[in-house]
Protein backbone atom coordinates (compact mmCIF):
# COMPACT_ATOMS: atom_id res chain seq x y z
CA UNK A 1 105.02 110.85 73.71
CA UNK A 2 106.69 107.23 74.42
CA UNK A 3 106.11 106.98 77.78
CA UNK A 4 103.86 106.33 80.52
CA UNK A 5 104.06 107.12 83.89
CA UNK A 6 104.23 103.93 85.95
CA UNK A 7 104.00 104.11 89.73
CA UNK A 8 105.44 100.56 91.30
CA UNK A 9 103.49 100.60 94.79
CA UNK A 10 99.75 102.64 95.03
CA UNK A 11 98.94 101.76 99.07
CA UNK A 12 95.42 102.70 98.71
CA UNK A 13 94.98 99.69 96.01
CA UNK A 14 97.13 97.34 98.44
CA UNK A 15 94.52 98.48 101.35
CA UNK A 16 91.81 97.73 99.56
CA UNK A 17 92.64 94.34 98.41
CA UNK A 18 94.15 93.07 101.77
CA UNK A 19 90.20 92.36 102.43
CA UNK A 20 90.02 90.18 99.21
CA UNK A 21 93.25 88.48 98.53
CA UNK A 22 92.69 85.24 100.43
CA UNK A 23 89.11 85.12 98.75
CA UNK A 24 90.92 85.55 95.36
CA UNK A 25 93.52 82.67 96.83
CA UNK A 26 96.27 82.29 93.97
CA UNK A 27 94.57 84.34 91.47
CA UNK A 28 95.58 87.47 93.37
CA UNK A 29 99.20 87.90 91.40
CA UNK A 30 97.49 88.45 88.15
CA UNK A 31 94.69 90.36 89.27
CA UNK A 32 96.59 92.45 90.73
CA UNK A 33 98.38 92.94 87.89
CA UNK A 34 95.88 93.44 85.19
CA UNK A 35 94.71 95.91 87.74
CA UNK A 36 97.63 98.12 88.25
CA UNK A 37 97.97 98.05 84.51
CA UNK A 38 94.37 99.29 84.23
CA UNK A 39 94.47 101.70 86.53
CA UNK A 40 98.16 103.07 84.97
CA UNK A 41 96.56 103.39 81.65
CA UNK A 42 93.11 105.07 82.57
CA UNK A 43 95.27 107.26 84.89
CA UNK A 44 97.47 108.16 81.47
CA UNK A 45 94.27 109.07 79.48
CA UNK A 46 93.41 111.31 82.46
CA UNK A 47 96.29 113.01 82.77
CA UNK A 48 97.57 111.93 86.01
CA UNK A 49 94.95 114.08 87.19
CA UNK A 50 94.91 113.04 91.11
CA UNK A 51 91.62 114.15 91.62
CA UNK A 52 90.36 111.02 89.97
CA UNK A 53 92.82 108.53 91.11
CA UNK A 54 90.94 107.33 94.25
CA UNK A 55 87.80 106.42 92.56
CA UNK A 56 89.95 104.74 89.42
CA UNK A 57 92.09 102.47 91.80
CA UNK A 58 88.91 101.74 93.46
CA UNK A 59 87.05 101.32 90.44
CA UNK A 60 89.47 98.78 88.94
CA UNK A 61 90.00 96.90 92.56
CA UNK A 62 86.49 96.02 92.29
CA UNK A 63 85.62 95.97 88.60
CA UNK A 64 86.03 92.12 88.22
CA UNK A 65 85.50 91.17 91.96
CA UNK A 66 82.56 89.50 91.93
CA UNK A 67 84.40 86.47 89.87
CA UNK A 68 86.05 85.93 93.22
CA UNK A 69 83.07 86.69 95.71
CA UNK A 70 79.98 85.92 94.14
CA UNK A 71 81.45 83.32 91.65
CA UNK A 72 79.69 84.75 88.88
CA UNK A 73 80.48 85.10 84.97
CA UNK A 74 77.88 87.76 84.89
CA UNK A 75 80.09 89.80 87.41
CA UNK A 76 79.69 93.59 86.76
CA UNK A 77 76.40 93.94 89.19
CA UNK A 78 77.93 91.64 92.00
CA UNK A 79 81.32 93.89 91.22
CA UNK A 80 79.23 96.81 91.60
CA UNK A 81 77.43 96.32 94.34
CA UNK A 82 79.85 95.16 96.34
CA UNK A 83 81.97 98.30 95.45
CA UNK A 84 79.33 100.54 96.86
CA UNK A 85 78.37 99.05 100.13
CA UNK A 86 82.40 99.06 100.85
CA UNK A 87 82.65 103.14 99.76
CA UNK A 88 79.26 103.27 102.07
CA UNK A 89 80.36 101.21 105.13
CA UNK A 90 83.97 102.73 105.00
CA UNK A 91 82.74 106.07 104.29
CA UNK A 92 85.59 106.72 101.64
CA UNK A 93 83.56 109.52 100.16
CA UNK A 94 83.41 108.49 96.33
CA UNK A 95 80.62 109.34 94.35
CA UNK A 96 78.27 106.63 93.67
CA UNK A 97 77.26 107.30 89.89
CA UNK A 98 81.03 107.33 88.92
CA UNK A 99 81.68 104.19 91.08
CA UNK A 100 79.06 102.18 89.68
CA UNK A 101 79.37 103.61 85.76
CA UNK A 102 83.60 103.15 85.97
CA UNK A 103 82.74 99.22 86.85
CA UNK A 104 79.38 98.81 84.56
CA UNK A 105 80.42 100.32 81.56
CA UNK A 106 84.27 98.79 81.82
CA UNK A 107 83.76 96.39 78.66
CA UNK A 108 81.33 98.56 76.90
CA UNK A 109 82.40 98.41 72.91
CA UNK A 110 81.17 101.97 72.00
CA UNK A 111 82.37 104.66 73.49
CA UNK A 112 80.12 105.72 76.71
CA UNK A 113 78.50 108.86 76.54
CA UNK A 114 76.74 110.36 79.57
CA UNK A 115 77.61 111.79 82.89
CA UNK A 116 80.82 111.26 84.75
CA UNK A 117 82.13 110.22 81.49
CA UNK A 118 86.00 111.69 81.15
CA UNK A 119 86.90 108.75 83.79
CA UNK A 120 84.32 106.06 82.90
CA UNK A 121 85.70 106.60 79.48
CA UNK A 122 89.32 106.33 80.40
CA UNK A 123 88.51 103.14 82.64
CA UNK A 124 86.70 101.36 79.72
CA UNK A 125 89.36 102.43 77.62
CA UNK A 126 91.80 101.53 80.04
CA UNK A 127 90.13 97.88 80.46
CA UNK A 128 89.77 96.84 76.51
CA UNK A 129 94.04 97.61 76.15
CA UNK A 130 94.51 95.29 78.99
CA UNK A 131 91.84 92.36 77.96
CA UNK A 132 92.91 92.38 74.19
CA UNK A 133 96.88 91.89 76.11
CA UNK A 134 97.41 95.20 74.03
CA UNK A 135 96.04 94.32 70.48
CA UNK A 136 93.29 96.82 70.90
CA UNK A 137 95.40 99.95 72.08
CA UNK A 138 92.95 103.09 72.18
CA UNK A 139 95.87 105.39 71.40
CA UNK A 140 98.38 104.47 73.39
CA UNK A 141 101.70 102.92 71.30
CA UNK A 142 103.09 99.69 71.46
CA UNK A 143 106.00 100.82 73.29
CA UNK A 144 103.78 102.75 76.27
CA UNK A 145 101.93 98.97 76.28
CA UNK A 146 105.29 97.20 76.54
CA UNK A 147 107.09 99.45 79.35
CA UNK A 148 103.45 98.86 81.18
CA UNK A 149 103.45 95.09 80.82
CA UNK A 150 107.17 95.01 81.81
CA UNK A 151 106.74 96.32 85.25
CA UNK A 152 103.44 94.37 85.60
CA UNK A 153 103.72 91.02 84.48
CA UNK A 154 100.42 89.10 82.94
CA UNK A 155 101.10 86.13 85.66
CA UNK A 156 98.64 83.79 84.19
CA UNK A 157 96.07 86.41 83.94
CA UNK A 158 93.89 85.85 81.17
CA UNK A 159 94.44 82.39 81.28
CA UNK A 160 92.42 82.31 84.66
CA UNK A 161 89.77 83.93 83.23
CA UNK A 162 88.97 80.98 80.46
CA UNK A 163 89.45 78.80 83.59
CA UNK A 164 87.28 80.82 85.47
CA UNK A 165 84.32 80.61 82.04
CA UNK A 166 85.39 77.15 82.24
CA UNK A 167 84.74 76.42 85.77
CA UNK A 168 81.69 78.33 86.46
CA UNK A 169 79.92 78.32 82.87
CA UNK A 170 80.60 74.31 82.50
CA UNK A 171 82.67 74.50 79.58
CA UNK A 172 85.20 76.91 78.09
CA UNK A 173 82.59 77.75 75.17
CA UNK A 174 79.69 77.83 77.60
CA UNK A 175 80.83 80.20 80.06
CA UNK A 176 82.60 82.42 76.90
CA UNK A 177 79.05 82.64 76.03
CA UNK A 178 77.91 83.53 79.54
CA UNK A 179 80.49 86.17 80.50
CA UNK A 180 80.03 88.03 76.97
CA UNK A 181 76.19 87.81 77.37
CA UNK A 182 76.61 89.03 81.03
CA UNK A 183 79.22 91.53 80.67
CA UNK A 184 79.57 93.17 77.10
CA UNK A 185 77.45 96.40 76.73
CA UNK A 186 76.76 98.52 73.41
């Protein structure tokens, strides 16, 4: 199969990022970006199963958040944490575990094994296609990759995250270290 399926407009994400957007100031484009790409290819690993798109659109609004709100380069915990106490104070309902595993385990290099693991899995999965800009492709083909980055444009993406290391870690090299000390997990 040689296609994905790609859906333009997901409200719920656009909702949940109208809190965020000026704090993310003229990042936002390609953030949102990487994250609709995310969320399109975790969603293909799952099927289009709807009964975990809610917590994978939340998952990936959040999953690198706390670069933004807690200017961190160890950002998964802030990401987290700040996940949870929105699901709790807006009482959306999602469970906790698969909240908090979909964000924490997103640049995990092994596969993760444990519970809530179909859509943790897709999400870190879903995550490594997007941060290698498609070199690492977990199954998915070049052309799937290509249709997805067509409708959702890098926008600078990845270059704001080495000027994001840069600015927060000191130096480009310093904060590489940093964010792959603070973020990578086995």
């Amino acid at each position: 199969m040689n296609t994905i399926d790609i859906k333009l407009e997901r409200p719920r994400v656009e909702f949940l990022f109208a809190k965020y957007k000026e704090q993310i100031g003229d990042d936002y484009p390609g953030y949102r970006n990487h994250v609709y790409r995310a969320i399109t290819y975790a969603m293909h690993f799952l099927d289009n199963d709807e009964q975990f798109e809610q917590l994978v659109e939340t998952a990936f609004v959040y999953h690198d958040i706390g670069l933004w709100t807690d200017h961190q380069l160890a950002y998964l915990e802030p990401s987290e944490a700040t996940a949870l106490a929105d699901n709790d104070h807006f009482q959306w309902g999602l469970d906790q575990d698969a909240l908090r595993g979909a964000i924490h385990w997103h640049h995990k290099i092994t596969p993760y094994k444990g519970p809530h693991q179909k859509v943790i899995e897709a999400c870190r999965k879903a995550d490594w296609i997007d941060a290698s800009k498609g070199k690492v492709r977990k199954g998915l083909s070049k052309e799937m990759i290509k249709q997805v980055e067509a409708a959702f444009p890098n926008l600078g993406f990845h270059d704001t995250l080495l000027r994001l290391a840069k600015d927060y870690g000191g130096s480009t090299l310093v904060g590489g270290v940093k964010v792959t000390l603070g973020i990578v997990k086995w």
